[in-house]
PDB file of N, CA and C in Angstrom:
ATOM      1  N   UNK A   1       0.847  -1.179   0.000  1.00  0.00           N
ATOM      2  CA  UNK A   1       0.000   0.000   0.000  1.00  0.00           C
ATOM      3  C   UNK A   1       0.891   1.239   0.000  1.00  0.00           C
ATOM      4  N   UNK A   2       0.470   2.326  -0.926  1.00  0.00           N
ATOM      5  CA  UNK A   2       1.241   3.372  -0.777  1.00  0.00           C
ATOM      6  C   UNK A   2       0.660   4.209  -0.008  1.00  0.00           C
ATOM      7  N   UNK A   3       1.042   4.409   1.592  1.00  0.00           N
ATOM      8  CA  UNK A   3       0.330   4.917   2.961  1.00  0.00           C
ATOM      9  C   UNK A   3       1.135   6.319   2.280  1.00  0.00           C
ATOM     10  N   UNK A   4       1.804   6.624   1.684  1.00  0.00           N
ATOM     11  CA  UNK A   4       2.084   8.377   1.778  1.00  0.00           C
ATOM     12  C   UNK A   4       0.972   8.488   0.916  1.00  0.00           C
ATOM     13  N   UNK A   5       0.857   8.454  -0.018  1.00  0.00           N
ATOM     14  CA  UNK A   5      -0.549   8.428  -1.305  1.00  0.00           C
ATOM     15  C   UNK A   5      -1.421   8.559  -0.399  1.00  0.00           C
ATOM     16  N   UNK A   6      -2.068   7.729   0.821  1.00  0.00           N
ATOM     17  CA  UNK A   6      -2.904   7.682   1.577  1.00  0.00           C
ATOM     18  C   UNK A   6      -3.069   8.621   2.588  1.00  0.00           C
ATOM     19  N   UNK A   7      -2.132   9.001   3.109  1.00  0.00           N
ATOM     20  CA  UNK A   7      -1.754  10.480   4.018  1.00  0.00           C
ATOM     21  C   UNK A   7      -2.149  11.593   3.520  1.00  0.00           C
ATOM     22  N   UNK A   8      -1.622  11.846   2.628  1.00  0.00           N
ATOM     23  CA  UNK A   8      -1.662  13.207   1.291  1.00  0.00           C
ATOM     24  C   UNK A   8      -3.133  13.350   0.961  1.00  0.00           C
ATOM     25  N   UNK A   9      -4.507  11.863   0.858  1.00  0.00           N
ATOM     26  CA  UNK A   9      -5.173  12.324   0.188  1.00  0.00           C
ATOM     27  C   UNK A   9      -6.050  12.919   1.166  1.00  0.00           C
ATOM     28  N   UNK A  10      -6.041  13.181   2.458  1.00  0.00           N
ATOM     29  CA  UNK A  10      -6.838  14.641   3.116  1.00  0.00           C
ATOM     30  C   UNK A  10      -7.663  13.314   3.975  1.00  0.00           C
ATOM     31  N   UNK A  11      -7.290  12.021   3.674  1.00  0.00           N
ATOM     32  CA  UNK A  11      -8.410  11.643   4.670  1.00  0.00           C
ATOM     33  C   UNK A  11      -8.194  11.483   6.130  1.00  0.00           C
ATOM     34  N   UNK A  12      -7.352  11.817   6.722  1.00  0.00           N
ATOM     35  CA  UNK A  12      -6.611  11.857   8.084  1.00  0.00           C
ATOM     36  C   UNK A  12      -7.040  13.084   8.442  1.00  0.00           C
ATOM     37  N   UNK A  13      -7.153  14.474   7.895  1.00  0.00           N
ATOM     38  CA  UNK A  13      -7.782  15.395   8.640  1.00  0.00           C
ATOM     39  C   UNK A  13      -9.387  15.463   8.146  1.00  0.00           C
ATOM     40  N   UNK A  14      -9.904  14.539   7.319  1.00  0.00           N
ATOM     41  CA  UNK A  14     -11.151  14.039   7.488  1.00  0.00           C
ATOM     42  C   UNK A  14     -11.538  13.646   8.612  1.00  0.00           C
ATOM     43  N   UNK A  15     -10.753  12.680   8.886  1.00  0.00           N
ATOM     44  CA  UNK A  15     -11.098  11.561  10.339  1.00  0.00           C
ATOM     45  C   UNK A  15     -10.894  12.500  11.576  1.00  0.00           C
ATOM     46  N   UNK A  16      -9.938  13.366  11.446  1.00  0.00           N
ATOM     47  CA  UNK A  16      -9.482  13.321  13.070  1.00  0.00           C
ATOM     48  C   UNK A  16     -10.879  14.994  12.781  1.00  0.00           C
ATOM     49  N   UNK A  17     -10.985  15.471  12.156  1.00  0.00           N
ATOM     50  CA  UNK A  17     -12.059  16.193  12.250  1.00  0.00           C
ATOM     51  C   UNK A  17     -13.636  15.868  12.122  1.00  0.00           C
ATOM     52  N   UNK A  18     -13.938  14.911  11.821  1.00  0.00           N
ATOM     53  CA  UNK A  18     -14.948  14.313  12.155  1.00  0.00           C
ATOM     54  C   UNK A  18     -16.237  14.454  10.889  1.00  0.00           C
ATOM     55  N   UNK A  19     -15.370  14.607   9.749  1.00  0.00           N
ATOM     56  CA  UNK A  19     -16.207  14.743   8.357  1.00  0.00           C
ATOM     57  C   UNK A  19     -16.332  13.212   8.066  1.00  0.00           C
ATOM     58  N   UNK A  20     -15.318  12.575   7.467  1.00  0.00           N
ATOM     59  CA  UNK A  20     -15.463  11.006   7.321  1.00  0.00           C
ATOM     60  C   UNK A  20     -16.649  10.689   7.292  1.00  0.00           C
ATOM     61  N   UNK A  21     -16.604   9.597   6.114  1.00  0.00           N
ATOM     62  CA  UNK A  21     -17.778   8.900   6.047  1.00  0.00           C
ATOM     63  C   UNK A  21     -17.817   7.586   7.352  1.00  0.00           C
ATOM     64  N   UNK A  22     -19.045   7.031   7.387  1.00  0.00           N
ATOM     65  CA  UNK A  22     -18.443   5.589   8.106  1.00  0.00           C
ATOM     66  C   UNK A  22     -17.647   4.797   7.347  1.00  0.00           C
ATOM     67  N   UNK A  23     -17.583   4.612   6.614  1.00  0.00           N
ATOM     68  CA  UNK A  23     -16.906   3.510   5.777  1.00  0.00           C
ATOM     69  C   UNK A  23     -15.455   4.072   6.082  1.00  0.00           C
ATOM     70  N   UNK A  24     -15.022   5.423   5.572  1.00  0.00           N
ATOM     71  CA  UNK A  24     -13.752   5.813   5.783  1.00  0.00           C
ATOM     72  C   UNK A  24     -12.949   5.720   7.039  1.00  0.00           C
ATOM     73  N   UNK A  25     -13.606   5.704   8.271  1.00  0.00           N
ATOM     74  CA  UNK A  25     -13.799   5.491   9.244  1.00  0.00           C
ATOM     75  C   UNK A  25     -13.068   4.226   9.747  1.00  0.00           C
ATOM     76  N   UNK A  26     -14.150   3.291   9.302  1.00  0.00           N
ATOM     77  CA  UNK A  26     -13.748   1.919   9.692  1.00  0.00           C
ATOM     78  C   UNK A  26     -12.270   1.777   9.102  1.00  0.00           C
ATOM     79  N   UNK A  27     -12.394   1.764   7.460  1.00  0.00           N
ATOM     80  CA  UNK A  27     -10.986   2.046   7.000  1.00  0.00           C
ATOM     81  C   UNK A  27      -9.629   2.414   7.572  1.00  0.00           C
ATOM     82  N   UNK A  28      -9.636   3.689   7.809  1.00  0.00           N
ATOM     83  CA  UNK A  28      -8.762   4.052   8.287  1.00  0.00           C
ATOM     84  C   UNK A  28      -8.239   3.748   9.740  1.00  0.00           C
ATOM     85  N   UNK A  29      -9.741   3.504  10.744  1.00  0.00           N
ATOM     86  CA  UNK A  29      -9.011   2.736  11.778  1.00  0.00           C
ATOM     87  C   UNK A  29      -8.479   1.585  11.777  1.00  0.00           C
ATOM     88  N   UNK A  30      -8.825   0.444  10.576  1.00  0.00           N
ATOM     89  CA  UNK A  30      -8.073  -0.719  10.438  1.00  0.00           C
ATOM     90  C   UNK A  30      -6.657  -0.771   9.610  1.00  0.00           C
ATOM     91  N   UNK A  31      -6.068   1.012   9.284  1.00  0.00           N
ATOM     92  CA  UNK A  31      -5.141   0.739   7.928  1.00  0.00           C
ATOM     93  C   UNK A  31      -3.878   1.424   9.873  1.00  0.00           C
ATOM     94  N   UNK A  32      -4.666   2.433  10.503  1.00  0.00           N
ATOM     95  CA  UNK A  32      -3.685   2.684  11.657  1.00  0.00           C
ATOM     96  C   UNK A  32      -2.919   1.720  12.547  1.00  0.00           C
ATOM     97  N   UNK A  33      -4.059   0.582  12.710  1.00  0.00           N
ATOM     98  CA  UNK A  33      -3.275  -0.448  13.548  1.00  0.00           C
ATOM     99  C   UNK A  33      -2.525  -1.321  12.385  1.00  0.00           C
ATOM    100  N   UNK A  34      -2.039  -1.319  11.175  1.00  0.00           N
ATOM    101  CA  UNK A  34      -1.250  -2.114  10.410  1.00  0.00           C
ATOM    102  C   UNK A  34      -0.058  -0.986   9.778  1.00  0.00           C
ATOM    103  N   UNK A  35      -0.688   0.257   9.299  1.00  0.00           N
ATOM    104  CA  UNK A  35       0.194   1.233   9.624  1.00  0.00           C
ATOM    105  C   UNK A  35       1.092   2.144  10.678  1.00  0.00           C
ATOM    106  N   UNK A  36       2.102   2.031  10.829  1.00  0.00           N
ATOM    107  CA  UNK A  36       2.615   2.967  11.887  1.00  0.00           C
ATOM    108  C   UNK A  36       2.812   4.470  11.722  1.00  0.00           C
ATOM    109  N   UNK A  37       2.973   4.626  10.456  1.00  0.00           N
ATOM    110  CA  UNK A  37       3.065   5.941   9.442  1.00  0.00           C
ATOM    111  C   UNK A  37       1.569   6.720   9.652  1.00  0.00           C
ATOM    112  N   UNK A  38       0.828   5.844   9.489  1.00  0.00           N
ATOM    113  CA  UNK A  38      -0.966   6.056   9.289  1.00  0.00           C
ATOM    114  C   UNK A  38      -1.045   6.721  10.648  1.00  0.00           C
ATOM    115  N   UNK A  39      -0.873   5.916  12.048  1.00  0.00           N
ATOM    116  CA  UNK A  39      -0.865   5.950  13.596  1.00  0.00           C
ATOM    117  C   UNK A  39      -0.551   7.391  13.299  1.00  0.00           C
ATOM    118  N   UNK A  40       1.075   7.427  12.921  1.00  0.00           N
ATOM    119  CA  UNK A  40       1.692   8.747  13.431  1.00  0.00           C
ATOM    120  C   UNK A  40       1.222   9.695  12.802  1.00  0.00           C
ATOM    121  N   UNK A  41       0.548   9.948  11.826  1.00  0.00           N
ATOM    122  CA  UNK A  41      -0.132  10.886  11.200  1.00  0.00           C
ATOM    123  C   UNK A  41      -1.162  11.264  11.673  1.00  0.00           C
ATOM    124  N   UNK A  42      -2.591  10.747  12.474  1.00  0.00           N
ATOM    125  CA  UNK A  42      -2.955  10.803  12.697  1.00  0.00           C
ATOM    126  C   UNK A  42      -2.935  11.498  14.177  1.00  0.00           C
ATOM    127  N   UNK A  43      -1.829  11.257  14.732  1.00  0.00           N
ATOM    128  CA  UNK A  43      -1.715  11.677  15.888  1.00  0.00           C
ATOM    129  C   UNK A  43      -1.356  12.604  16.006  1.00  0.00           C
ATOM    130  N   UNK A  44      -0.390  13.116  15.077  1.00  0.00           N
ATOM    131  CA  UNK A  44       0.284  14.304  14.554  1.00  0.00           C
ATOM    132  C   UNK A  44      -0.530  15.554  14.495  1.00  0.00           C
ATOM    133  N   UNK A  45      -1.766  14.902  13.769  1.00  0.00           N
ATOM    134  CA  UNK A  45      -2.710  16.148  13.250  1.00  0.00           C
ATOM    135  C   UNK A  45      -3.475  16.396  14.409  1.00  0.00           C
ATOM    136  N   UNK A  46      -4.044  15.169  15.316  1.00  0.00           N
ATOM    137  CA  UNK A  46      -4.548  15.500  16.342  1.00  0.00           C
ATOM    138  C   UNK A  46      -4.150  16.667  17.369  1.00  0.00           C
ATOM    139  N   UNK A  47      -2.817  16.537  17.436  1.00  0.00           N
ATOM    140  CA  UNK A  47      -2.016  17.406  18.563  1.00  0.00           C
ATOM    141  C   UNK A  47      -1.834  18.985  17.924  1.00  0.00           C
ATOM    142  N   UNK A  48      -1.363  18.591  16.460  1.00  0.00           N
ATOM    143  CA  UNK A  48      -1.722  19.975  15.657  1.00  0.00           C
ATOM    144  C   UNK A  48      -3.172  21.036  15.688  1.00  0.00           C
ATOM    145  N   UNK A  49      -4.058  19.730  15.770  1.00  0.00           N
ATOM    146  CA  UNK A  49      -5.121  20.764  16.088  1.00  0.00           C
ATOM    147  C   UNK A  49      -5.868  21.224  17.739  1.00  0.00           C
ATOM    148  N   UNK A  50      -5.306  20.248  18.268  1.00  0.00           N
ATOM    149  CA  UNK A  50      -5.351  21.038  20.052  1.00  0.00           C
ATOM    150  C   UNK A  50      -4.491  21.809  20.223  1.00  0.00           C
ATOM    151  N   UNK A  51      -3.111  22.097  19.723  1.00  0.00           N
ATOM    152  CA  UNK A  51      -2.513  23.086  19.742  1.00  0.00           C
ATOM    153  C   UNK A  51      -3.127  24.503  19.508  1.00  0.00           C
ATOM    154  N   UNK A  52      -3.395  24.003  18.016  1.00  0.00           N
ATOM    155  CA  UNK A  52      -4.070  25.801  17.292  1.00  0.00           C
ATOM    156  C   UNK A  52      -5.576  25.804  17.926  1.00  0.00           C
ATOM    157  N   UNK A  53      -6.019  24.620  18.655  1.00  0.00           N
ATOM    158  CA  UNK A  53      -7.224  25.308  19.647  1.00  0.00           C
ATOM    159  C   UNK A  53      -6.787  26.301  20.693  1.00  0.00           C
ATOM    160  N   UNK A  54      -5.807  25.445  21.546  1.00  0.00           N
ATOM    161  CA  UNK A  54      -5.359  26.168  22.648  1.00  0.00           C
ATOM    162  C   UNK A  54      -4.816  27.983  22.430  1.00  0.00           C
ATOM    163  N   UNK A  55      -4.240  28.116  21.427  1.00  0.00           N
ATOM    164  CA  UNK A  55      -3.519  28.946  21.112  1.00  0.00           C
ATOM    165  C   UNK A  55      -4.729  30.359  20.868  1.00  0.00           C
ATOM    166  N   UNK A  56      -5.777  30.090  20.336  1.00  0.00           N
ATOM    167  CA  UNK A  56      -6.541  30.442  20.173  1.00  0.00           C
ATOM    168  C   UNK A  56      -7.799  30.809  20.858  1.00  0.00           C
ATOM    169  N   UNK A  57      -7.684  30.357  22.237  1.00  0.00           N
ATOM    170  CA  UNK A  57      -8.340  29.766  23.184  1.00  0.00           C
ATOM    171  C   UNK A  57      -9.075  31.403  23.908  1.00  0.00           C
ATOM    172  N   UNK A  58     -10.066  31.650  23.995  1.00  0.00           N
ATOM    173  CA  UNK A  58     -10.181  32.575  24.425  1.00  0.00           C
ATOM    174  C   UNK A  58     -10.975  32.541  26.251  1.00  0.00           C
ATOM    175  N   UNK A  59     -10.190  32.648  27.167  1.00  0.00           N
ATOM    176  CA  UNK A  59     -10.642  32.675  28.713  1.00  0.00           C
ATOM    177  C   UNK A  59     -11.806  33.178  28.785  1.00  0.00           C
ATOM    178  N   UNK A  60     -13.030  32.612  29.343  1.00  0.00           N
ATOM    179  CA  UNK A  60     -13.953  33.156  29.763  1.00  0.00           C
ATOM    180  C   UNK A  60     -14.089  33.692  31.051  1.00  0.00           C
ATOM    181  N   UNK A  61     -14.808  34.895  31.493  1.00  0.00           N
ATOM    182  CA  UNK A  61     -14.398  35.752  32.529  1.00  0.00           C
ATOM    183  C   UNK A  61     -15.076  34.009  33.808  1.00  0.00           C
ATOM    184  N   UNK A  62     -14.320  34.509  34.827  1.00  0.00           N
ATOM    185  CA  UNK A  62     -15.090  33.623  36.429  1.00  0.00           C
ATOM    186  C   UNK A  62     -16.185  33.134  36.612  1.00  0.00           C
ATOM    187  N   UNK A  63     -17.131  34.441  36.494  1.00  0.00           N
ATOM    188  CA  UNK A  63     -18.631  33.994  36.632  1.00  0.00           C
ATOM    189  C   UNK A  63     -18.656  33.202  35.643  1.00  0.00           C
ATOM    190  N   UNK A  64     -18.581  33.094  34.080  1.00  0.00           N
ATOM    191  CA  UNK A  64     -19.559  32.542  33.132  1.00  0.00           C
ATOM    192  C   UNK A  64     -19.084  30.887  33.759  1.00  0.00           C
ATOM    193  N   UNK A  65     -17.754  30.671  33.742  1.00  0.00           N
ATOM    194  CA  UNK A  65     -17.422  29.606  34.020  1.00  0.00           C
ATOM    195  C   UNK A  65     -17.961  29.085  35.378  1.00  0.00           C
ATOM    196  N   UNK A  66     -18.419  29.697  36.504  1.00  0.00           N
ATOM    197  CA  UNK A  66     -19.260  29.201  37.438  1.00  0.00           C
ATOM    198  C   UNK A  66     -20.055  29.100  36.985  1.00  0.00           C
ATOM    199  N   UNK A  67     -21.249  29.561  36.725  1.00  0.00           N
ATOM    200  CA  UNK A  67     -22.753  29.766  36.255  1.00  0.00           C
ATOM    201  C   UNK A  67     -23.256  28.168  35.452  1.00  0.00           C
ATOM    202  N   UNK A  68     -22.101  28.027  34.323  1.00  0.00           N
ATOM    203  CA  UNK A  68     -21.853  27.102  33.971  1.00  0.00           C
ATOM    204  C   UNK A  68     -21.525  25.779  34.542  1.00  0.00           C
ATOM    205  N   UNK A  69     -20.548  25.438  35.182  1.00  0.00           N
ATOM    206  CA  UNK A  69     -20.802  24.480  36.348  1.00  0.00           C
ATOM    207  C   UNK A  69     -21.540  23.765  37.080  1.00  0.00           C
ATOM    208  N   UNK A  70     -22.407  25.434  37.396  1.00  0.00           N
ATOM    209  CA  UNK A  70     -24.016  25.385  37.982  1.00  0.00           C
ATOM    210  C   UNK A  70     -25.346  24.735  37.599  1.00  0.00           C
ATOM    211  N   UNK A  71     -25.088  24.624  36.567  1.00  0.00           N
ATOM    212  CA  UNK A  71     -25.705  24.659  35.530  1.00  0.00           C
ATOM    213  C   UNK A  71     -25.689  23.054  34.934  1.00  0.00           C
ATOM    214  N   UNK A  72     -24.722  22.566  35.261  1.00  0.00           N
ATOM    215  CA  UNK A  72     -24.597  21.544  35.165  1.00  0.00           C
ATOM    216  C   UNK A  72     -24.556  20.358  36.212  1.00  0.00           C
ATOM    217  N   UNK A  73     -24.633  20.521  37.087  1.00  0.00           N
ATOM    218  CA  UNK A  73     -24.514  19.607  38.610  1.00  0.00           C
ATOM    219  C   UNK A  73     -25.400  18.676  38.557  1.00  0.00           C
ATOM    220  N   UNK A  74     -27.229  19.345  37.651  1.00  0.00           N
ATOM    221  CA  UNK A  74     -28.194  18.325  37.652  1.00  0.00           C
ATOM    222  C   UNK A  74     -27.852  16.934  36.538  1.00  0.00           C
ATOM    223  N   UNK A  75     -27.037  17.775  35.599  1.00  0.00           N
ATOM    224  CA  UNK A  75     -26.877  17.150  34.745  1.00  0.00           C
ATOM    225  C   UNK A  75     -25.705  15.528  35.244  1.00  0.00           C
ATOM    226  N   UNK A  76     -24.753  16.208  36.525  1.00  0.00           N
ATOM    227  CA  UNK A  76     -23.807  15.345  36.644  1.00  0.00           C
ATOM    228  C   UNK A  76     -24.566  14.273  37.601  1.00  0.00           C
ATOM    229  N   UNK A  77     -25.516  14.811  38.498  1.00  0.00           N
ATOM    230  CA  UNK A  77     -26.493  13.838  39.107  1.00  0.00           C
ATOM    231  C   UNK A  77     -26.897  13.279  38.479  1.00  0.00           C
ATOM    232  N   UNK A  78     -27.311  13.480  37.319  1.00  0.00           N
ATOM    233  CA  UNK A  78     -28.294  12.068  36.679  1.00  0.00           C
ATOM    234  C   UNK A  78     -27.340  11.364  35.708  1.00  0.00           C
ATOM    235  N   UNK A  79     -26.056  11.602  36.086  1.00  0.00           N
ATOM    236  CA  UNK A  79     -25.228  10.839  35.019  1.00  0.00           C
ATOM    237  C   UNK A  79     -25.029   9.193  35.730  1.00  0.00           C
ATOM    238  N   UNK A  80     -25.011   8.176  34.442  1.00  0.00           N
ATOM    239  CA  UNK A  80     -25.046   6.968  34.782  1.00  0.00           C
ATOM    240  C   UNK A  80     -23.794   6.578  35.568  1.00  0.00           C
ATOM    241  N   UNK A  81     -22.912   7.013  35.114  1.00  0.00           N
ATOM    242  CA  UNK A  81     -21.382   7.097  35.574  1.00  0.00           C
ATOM    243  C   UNK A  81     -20.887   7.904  36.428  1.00  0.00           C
ATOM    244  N   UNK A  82     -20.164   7.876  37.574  1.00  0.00           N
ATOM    245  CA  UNK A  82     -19.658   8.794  38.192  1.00  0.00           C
ATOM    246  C   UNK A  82     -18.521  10.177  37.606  1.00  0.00           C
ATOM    247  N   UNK A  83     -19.237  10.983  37.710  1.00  0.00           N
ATOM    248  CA  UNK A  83     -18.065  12.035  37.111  1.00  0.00           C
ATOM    249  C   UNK A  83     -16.690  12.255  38.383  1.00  0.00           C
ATOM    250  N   UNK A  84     -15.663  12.011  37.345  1.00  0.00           N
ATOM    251  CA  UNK A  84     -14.389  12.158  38.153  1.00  0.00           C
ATOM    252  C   UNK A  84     -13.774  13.648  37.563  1.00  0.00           C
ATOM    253  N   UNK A  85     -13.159  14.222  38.553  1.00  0.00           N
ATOM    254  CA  UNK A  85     -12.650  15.523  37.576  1.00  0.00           C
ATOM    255  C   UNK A  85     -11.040  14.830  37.808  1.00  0.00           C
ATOM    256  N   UNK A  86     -10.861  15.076  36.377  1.00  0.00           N
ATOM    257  CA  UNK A  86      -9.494  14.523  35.683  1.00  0.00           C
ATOM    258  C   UNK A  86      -8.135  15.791  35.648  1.00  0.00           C
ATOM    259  N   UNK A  87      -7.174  15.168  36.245  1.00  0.00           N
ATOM    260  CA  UNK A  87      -6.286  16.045  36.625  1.00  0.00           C
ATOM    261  C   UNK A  87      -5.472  16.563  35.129  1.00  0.00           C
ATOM    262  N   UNK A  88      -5.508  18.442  35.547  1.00  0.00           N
ATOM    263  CA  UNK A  88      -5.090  19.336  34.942  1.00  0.00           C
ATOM    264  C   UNK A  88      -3.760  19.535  34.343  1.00  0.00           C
ATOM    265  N   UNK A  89      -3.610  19.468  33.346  1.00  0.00           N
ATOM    266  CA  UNK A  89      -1.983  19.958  32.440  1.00  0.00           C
ATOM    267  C   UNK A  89      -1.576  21.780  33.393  1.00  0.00           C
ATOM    268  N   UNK A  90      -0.471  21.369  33.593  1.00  0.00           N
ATOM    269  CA  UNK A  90      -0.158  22.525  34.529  1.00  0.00           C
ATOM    270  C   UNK A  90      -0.235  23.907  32.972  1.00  0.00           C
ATOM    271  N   UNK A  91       0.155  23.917  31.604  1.00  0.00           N
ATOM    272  CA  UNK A  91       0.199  24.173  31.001  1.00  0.00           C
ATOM    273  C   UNK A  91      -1.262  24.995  30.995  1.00  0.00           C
ATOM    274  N   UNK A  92      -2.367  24.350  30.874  1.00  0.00           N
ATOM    275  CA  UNK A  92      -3.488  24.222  30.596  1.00  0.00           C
ATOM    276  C   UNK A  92      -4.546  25.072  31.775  1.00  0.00           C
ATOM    277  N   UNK A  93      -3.489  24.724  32.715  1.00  0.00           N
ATOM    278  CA  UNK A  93      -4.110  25.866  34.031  1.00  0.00           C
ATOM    279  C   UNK A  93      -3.592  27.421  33.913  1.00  0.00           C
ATOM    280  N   UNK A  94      -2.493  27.699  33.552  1.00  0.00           N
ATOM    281  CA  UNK A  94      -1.857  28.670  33.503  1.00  0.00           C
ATOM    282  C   UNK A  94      -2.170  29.301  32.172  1.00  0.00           C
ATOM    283  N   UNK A  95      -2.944  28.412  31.113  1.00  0.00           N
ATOM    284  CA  UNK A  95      -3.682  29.816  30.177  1.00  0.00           C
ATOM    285  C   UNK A  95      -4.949  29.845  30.211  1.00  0.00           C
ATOM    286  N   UNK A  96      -5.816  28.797  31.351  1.00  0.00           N
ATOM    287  CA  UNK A  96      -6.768  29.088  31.782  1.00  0.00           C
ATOM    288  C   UNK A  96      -7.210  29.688  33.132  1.00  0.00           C
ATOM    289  N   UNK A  97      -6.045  30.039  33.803  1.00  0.00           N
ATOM    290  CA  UNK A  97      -6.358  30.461  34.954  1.00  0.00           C
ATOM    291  C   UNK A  97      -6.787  29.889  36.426  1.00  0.00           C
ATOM    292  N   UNK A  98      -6.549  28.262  36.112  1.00  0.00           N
ATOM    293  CA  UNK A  98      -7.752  27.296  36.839  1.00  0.00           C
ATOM    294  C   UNK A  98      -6.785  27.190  38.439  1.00  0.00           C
TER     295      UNK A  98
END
């Protein structure tokens, strides 16, 4: 298989953006675990695009982000699963303020 041909043709930032068809989908998750090239591409773009999220990221003032919270508590009560709050990228605190 020519996996650069396959890289190049846009369907990796199909997938990791969430256009993909199903079919492409299935595809490509079965060409990642036989590809390592495929894997790393994919992962690549992933991090590329939480990057240019972050970067871009605009802080919402205190309140909205309480209010919000608030706002949600009923929602975490009726969740089937226990919500755990998942520990913070020190990175991630310091351009959010947390």
């Amino acid at each position: 298989m020519d996996t650069r041909a396959y890289i190049e043709s846009g369907i990796i930032e199909s997938y990791v953006l969430g256009l993909a068809s199903a079919e492409e989908v299935t595809e490509l998750e079965a060409l990642y675990k036989q590809y390592a090239d495929i894997k790393n591409a994919v992962d690549e773009f992933e991090a590329l695009v939480e990057k240019r999220a972050f970067e871009d990221a605009i802080v919402p003032p205190e309140e909205v982000r309480n209010k919000l919270m608030s706002a949600l508590v009923p929602e975490f009560a009726k969740a089937q699963t226990p919500v755990v709050a998942l520990p913070v990228d020190s990175t991630i605190q310091k351009a959010f303020h947390l």
